[in-house]
C-alpha atoms as a PDB file:
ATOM      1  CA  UNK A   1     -62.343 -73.015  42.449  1.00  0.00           C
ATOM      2  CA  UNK A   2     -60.060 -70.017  43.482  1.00  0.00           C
ATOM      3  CA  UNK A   3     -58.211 -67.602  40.822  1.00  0.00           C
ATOM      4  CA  UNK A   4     -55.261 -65.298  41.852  1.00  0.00           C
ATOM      5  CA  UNK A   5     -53.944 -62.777  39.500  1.00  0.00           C
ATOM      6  CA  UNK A   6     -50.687 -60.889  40.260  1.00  0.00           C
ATOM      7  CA  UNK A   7     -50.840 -57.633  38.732  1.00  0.00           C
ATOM      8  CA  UNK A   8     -46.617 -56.414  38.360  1.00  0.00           C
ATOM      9  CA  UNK A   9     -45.368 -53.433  35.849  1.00  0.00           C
ATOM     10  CA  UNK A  10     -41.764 -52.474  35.081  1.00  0.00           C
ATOM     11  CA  UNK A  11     -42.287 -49.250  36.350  1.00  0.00           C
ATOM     12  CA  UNK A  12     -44.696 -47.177  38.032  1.00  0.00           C
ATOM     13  CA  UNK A  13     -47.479 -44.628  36.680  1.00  0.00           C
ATOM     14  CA  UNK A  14     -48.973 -46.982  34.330  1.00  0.00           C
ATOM     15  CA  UNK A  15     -52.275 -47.604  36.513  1.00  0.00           C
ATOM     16  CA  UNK A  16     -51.526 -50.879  38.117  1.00  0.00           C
ATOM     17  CA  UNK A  17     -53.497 -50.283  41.430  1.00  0.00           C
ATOM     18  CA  UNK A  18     -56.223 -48.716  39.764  1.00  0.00           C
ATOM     19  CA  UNK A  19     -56.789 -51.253  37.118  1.00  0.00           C
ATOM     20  CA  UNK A  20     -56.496 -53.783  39.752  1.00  0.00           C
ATOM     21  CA  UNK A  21     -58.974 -52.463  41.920  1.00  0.00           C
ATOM     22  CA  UNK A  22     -61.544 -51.523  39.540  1.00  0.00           C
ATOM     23  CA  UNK A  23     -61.133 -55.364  38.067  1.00  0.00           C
ATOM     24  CA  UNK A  24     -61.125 -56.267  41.589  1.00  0.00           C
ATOM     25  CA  UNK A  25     -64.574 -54.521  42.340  1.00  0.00           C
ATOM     26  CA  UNK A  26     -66.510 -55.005  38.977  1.00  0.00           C
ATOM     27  CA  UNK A  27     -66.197 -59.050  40.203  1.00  0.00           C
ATOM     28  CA  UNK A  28     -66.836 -58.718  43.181  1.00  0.00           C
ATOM     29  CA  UNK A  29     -70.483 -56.394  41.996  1.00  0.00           C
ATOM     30  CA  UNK A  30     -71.430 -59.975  40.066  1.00  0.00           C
ATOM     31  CA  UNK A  31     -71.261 -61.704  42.585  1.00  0.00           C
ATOM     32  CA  UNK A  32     -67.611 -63.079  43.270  1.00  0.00           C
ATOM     33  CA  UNK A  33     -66.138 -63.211  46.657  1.00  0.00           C
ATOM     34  CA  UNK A  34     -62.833 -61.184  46.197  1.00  0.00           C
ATOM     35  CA  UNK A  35     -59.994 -60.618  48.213  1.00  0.00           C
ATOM     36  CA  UNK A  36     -57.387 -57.365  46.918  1.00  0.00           C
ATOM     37  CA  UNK A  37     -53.949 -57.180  48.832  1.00  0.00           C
ATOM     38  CA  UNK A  38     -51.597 -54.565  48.564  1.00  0.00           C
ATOM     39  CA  UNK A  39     -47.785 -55.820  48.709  1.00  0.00           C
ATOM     40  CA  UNK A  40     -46.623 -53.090  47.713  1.00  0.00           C
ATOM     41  CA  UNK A  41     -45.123 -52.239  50.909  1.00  0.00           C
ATOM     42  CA  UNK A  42     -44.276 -48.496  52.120  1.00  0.00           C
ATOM     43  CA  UNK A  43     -46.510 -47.267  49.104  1.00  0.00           C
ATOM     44  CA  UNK A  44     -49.957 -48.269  50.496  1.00  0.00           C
ATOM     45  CA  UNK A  45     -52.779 -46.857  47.770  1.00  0.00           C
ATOM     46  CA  UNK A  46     -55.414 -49.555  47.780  1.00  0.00           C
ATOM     47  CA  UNK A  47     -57.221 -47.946  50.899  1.00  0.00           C
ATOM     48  CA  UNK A  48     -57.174 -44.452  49.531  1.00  0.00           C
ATOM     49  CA  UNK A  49     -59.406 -46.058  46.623  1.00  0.00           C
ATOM     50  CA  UNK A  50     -61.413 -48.222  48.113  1.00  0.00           C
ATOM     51  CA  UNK A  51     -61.969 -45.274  50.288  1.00  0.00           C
ATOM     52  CA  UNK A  52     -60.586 -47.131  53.338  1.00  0.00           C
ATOM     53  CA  UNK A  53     -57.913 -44.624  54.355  1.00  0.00           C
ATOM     54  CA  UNK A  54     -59.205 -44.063  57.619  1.00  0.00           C
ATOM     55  CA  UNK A  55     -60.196 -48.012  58.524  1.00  0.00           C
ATOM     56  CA  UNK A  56     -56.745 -49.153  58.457  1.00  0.00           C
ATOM     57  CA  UNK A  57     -55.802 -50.713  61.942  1.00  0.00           C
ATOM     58  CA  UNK A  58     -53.722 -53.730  60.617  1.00  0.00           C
ATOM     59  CA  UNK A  59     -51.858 -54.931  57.446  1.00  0.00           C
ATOM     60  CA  UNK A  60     -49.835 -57.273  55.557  1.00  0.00           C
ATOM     61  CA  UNK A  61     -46.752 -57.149  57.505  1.00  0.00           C
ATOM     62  CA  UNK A  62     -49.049 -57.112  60.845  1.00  0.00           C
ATOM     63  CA  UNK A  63     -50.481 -60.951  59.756  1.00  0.00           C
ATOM     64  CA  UNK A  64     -46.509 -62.057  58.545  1.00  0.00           C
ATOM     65  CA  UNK A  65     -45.537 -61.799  62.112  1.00  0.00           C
ATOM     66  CA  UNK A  66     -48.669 -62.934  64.258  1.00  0.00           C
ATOM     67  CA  UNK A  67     -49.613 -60.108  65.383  1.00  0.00           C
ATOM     68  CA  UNK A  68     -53.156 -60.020  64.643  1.00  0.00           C
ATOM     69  CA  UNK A  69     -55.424 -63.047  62.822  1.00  0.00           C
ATOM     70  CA  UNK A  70     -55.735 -62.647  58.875  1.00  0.00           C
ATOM     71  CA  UNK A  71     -59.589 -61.520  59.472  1.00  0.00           C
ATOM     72  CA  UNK A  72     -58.309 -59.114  61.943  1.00  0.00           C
ATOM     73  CA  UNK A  73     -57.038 -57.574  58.993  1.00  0.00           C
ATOM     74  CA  UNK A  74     -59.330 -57.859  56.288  1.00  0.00           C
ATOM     75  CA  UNK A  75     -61.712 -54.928  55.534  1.00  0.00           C
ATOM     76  CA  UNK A  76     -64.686 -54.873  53.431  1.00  0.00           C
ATOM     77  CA  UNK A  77     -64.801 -52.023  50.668  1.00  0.00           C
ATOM     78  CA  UNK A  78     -68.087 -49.579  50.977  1.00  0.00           C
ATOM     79  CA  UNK A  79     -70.621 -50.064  48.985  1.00  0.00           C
ATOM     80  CA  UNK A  80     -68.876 -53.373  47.379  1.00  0.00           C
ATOM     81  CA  UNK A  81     -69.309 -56.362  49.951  1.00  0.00           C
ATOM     82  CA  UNK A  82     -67.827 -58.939  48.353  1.00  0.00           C
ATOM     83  CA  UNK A  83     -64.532 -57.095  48.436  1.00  0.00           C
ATOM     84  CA  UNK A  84     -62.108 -57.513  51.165  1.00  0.00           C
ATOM     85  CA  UNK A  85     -58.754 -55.379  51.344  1.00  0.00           C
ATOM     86  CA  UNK A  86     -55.962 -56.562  52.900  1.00  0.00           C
ATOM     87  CA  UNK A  87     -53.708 -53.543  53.484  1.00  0.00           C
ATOM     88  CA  UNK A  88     -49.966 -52.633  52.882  1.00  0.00           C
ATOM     89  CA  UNK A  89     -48.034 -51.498  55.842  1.00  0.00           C
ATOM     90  CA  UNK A  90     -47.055 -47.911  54.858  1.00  0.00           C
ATOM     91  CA  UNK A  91     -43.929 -47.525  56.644  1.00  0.00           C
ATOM     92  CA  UNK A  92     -42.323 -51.090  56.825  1.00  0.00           C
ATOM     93  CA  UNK A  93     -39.749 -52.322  54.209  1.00  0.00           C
ATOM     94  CA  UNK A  94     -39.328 -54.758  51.771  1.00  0.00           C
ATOM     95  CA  UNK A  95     -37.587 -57.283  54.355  1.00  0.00           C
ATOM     96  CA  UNK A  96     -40.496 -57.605  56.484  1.00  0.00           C
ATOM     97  CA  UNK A  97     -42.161 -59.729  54.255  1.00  0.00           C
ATOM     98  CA  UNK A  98     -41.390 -63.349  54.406  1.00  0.00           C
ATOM     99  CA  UNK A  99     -42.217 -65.306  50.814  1.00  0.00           C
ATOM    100  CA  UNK A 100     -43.190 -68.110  53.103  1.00  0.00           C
ATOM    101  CA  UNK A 101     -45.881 -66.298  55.091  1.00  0.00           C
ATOM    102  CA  UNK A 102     -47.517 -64.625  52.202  1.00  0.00           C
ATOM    103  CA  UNK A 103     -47.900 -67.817  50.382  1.00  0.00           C
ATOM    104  CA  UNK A 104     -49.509 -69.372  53.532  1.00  0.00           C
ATOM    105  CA  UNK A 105     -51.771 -66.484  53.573  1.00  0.00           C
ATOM    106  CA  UNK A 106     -52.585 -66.979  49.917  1.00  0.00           C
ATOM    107  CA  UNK A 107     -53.747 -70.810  51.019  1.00  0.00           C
ATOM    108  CA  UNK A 108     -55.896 -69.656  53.576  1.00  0.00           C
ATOM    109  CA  UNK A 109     -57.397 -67.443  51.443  1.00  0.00           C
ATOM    110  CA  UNK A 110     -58.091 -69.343  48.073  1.00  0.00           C
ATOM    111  CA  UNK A 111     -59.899 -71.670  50.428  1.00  0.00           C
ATOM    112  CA  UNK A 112     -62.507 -69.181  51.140  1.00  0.00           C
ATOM    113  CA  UNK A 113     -62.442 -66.460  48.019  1.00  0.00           C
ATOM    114  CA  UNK A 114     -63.188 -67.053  44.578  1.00  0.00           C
ATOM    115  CA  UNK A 115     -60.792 -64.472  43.690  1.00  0.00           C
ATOM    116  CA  UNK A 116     -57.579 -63.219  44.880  1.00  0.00           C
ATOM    117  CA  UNK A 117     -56.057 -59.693  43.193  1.00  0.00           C
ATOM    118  CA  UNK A 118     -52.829 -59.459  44.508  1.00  0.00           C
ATOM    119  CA  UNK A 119     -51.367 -55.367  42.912  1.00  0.00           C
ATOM    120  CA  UNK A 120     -47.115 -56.394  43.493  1.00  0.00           C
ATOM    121  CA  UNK A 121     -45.076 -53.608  43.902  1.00  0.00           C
ATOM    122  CA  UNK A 122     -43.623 -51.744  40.479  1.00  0.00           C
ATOM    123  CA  UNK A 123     -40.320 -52.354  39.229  1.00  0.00           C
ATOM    124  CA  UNK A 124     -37.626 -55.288  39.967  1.00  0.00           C
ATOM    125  CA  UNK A 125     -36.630 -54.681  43.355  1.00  0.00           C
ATOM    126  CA  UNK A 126     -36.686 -57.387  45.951  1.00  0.00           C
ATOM    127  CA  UNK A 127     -40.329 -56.406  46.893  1.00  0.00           C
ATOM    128  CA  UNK A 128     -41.663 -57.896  42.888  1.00  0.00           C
ATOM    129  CA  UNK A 129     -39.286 -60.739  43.930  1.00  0.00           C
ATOM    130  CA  UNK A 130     -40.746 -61.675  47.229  1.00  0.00           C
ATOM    131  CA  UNK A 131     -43.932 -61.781  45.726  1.00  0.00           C
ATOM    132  CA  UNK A 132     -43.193 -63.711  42.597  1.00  0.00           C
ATOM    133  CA  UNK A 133     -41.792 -66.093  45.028  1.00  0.00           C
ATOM    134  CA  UNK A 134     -45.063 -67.049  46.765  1.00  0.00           C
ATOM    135  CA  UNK A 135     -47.219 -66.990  44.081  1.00  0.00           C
ATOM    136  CA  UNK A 136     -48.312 -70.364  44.039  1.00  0.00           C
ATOM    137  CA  UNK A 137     -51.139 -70.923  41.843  1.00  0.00           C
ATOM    138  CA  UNK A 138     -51.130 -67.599  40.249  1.00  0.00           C
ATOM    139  CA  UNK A 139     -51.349 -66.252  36.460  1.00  0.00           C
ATOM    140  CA  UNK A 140     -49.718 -62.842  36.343  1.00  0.00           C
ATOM    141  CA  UNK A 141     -51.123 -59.553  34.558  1.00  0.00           C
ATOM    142  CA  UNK A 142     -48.108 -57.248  33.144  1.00  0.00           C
ATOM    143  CA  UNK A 143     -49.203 -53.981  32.606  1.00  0.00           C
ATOM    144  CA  UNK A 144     -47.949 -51.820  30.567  1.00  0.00           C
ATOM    145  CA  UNK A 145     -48.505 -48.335  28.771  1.00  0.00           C
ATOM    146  CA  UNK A 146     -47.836 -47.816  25.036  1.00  0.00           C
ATOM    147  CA  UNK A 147     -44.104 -46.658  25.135  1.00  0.00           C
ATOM    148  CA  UNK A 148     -40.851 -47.258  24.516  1.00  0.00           C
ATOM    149  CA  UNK A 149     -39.737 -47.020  27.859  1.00  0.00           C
ATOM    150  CA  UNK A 150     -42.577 -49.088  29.220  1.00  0.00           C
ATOM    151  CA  UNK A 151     -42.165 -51.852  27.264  1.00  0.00           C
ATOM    152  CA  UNK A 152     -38.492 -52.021  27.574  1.00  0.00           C
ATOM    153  CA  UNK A 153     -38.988 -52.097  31.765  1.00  0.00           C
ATOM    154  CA  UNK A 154     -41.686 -54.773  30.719  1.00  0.00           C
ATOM    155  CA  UNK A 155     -38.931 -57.215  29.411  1.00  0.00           C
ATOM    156  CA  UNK A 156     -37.059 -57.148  32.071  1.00  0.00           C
ATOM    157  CA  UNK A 157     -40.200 -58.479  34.105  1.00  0.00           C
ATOM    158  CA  UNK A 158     -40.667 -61.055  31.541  1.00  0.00           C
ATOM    159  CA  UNK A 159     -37.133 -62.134  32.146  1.00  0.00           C
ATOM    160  CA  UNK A 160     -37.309 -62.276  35.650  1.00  0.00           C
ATOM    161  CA  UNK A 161     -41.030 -64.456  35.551  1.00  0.00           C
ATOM    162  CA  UNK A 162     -38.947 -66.817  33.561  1.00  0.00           C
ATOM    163  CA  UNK A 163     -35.566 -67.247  36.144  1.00  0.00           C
ATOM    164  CA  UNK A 164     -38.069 -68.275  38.301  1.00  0.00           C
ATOM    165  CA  UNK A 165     -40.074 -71.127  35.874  1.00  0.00           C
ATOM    166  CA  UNK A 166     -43.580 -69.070  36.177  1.00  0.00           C
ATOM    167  CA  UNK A 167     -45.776 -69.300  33.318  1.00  0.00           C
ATOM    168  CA  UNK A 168     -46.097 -66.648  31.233  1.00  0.00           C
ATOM    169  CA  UNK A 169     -47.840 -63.617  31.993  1.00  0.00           C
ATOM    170  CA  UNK A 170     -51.117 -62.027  29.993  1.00  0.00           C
ATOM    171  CA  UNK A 171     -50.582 -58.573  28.779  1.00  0.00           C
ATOM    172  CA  UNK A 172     -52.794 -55.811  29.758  1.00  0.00           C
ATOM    173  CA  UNK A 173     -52.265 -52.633  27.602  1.00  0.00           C
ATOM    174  CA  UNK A 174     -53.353 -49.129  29.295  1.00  0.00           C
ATOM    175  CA  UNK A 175     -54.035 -45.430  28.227  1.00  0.00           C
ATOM    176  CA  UNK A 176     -54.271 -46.411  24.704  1.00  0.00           C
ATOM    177  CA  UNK A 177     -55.839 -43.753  22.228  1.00  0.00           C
ATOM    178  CA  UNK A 178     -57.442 -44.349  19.278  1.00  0.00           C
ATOM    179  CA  UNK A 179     -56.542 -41.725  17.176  1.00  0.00           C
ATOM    180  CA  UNK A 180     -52.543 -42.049  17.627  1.00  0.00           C
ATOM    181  CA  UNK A 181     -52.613 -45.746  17.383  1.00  0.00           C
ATOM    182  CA  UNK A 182     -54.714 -44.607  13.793  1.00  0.00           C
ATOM    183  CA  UNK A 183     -51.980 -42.237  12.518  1.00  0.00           C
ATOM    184  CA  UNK A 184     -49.085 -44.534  13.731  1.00  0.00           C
ATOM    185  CA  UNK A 185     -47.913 -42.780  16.369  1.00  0.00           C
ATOM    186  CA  UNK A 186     -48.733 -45.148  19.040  1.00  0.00           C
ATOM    187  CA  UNK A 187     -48.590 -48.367  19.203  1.00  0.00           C
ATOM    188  CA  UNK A 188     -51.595 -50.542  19.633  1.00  0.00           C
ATOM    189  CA  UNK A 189     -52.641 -53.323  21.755  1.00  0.00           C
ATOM    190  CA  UNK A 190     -51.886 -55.986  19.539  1.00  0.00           C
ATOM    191  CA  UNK A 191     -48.100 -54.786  18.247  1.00  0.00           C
ATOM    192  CA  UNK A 192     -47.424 -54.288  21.901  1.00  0.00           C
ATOM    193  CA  UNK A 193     -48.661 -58.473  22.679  1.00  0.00           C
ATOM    194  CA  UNK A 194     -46.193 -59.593  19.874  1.00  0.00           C
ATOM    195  CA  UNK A 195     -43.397 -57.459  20.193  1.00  0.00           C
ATOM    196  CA  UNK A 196     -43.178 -58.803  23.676  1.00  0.00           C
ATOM    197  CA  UNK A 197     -44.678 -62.112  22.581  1.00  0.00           C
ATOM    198  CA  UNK A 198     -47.115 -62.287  25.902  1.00  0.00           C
ATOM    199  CA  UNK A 199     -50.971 -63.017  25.414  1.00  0.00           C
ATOM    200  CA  UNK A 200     -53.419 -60.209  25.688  1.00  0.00           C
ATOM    201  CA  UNK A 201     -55.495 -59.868  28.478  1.00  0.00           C
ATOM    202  CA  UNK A 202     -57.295 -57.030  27.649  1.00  0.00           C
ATOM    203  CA  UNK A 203     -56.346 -52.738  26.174  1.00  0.00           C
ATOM    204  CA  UNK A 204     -57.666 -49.632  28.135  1.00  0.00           C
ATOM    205  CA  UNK A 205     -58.393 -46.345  26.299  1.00  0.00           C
ATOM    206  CA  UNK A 206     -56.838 -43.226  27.910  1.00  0.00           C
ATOM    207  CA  UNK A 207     -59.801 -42.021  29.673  1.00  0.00           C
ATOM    208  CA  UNK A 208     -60.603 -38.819  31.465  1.00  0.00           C
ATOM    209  CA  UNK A 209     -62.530 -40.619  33.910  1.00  0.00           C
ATOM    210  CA  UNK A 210     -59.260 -42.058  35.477  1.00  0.00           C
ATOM    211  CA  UNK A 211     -58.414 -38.536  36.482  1.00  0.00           C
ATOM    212  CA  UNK A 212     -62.159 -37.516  37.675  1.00  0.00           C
ATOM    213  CA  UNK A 213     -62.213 -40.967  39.965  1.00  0.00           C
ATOM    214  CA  UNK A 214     -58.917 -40.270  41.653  1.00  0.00           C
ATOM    215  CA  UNK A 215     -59.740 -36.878  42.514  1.00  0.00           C
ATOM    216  CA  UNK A 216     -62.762 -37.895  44.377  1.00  0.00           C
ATOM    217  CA  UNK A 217     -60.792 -40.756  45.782  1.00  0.00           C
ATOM    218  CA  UNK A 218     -63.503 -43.246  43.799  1.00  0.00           C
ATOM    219  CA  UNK A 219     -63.022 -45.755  40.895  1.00  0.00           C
ATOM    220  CA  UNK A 220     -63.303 -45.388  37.487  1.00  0.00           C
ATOM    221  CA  UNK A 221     -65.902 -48.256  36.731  1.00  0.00           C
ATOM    222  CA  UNK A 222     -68.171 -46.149  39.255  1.00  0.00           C
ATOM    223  CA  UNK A 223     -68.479 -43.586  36.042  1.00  0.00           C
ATOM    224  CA  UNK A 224     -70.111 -44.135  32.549  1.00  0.00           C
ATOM    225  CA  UNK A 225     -66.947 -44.093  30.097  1.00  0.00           C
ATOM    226  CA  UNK A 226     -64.969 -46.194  27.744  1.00  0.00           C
ATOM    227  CA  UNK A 227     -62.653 -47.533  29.861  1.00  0.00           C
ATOM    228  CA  UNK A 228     -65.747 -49.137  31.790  1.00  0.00           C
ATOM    229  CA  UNK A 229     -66.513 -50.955  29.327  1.00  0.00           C
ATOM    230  CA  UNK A 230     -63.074 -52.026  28.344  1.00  0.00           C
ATOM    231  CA  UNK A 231     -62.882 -53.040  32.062  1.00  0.00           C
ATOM    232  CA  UNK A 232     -65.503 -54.914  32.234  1.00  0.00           C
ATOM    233  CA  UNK A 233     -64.690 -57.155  28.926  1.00  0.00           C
ATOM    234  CA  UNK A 234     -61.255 -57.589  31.210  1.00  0.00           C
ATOM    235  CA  UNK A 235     -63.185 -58.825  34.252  1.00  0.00           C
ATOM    236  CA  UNK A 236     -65.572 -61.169  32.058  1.00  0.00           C
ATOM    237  CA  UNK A 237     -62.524 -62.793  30.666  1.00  0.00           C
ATOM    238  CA  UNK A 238     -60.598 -63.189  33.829  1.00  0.00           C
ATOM    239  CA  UNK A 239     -63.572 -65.329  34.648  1.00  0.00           C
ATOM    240  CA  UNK A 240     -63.212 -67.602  31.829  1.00  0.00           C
ATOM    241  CA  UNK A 241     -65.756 -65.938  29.681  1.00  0.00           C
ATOM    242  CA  UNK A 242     -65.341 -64.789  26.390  1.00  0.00           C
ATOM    243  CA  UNK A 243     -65.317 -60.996  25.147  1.00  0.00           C
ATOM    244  CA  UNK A 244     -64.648 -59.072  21.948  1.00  0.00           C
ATOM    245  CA  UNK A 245     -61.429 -56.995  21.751  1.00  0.00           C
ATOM    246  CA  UNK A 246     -62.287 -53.755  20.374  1.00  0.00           C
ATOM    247  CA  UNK A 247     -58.699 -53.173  18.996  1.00  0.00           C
ATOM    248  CA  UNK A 248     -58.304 -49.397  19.420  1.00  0.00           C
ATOM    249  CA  UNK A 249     -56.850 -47.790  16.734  1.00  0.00           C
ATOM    250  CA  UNK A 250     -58.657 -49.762  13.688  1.00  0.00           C
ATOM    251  CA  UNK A 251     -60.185 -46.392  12.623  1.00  0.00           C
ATOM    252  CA  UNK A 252     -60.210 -42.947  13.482  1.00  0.00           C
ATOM    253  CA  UNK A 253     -62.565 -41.457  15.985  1.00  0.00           C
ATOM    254  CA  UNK A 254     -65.065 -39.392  14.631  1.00  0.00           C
ATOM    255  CA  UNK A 255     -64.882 -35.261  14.434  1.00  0.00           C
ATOM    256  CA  UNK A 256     -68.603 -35.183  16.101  1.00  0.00           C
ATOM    257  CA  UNK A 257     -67.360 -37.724  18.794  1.00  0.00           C
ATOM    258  CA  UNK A 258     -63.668 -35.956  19.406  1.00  0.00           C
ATOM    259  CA  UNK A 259     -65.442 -32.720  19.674  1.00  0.00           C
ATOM    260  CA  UNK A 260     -68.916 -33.464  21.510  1.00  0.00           C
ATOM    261  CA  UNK A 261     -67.888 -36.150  23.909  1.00  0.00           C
ATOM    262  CA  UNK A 262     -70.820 -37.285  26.252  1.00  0.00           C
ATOM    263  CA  UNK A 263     -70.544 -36.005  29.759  1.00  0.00           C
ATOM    264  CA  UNK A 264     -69.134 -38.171  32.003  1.00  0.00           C
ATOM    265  CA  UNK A 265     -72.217 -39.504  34.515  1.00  0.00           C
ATOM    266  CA  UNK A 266     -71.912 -42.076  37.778  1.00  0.00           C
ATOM    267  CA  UNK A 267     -72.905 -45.170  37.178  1.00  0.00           C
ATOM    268  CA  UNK A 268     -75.586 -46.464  40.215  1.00  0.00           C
ATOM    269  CA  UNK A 269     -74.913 -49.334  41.714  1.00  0.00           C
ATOM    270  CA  UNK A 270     -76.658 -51.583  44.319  1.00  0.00           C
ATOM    271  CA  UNK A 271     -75.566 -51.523  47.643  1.00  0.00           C
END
């Protein structure tokens, strides 16, 4: 049986690609046969990290109009083979993309895959549209950052998932930090679930470990942090498992742990 998850925000910067492709890899490592595609066209980011940037001969838009095979496209992510990347093209528009061809490719695919990630472009643009419009079989993940703004731009996705009769999405709450979400500043994972009345997927701590990965073009799961672990509770219940929520915020972070954090170290994994 095949799972596809559409991963759509109401705006961008809230880590949608990275979040996607971290989940994305951490199944793939146990064992799952994944498949990530990037539609969000002129914005490609999935190859940068995956570290694919320079393996990039066709894309998304390239399959849509014949003019290579879908395998022709495909390419497997280093040092994660389970994980296959199909591409955005980084200079064609939103127009290129016919509905009808990307859900064919989504058939092919679930045939073959035992997951398919699928990071939608940001905002409500005709680009979200097209791909809400082939989704098929597929459970969306909204995600969203702890803000005002944020969660207002999430509505509007909500409202648009339901014009089109889609089930509802499953919340996925990121950059949370304990200690504001303690002294009420920010809101937590939960508040954020029922003020928008969506299920919760899963709630990512801020994490400095986001910033160290994308400078050396890597993911975040490849380091020992928090947000590893939160990910990986995410990627245990996106495969019908069951995993604690650790509900950030409950109680405040230690003095010894704010001020003596443990170094951040690379996690080894098996080729």
């Amino acid at each position: 049986m095949s799972f596809t998850f559409l991963f759509v925000s109401g705006k961008g910067g809230v880590g949608k690609s990275a979040l996607s492709a971290s989940l994305a890899a951490l199944l793939a490592r146990s064992g799952s046969s994944v498949v990530l595609i990037d539609a969000d066209l002129g914005l490609r980011s999935q190859d940068l990290l995956l570290g694919l940037e320079n393996s990039v001969v066709y894309d998304l838009v390239d399959v849509a109009e014949g003019k290579c095979l879908l395998s022709d496209a495909l390419l497997e992510a280093p040092d994660c083979p389970g994980l296959r990347l199909l591409p955005a093209a980084q200079f064609a528009r939103v127009k290129d993309l016919d509905p009808r061809k990307l859900k064919k490719m989504l058939s092919l695919l679930r045939k073959r895959h035992d997951f398919i990630f699928i990071d939608g472009p940001a905002g409500l643009e005709r680009g979200l549209r097209n791909v809400l419009n082939a989704g098929g079989k597929t459970e969306t993940v909204l995600v969203v950052t702890p803000d005002d703004l944020c969660i207002r731009d999430a509505e509007r996705v909500l409202a648009l998932t339901e014009q089109k009769g889609l089930p509802r999405p499953r919340l996925l709450v990121n950059r949370l930090q304990n200690d504001l979400i303690f002294a009420g500043e920010m809101y937590s994972a939960k508040t954020i679930s029922d003020l928008l009345d969506v299920p919760l997927l899963g709630e990512v701590p801020e994490d400095p470990a986001f910033v160290l990965a994308q400078l050396r073009h890597r993911l975040p799961i490849d380091f020992d942090c928090e947000a590893r672990r939160a990910l990986l509770r995410i990627a245990e219940r996106m495969r019908g498992g069951e995993a604690d929520f650790p509900s950030y915020g409950r109680k405040r972070t230690s003095f010894l742990r704010r001020h003596f954090a443990p170094e951040i170290r690379e996690v080894k994994t098996k080729a």
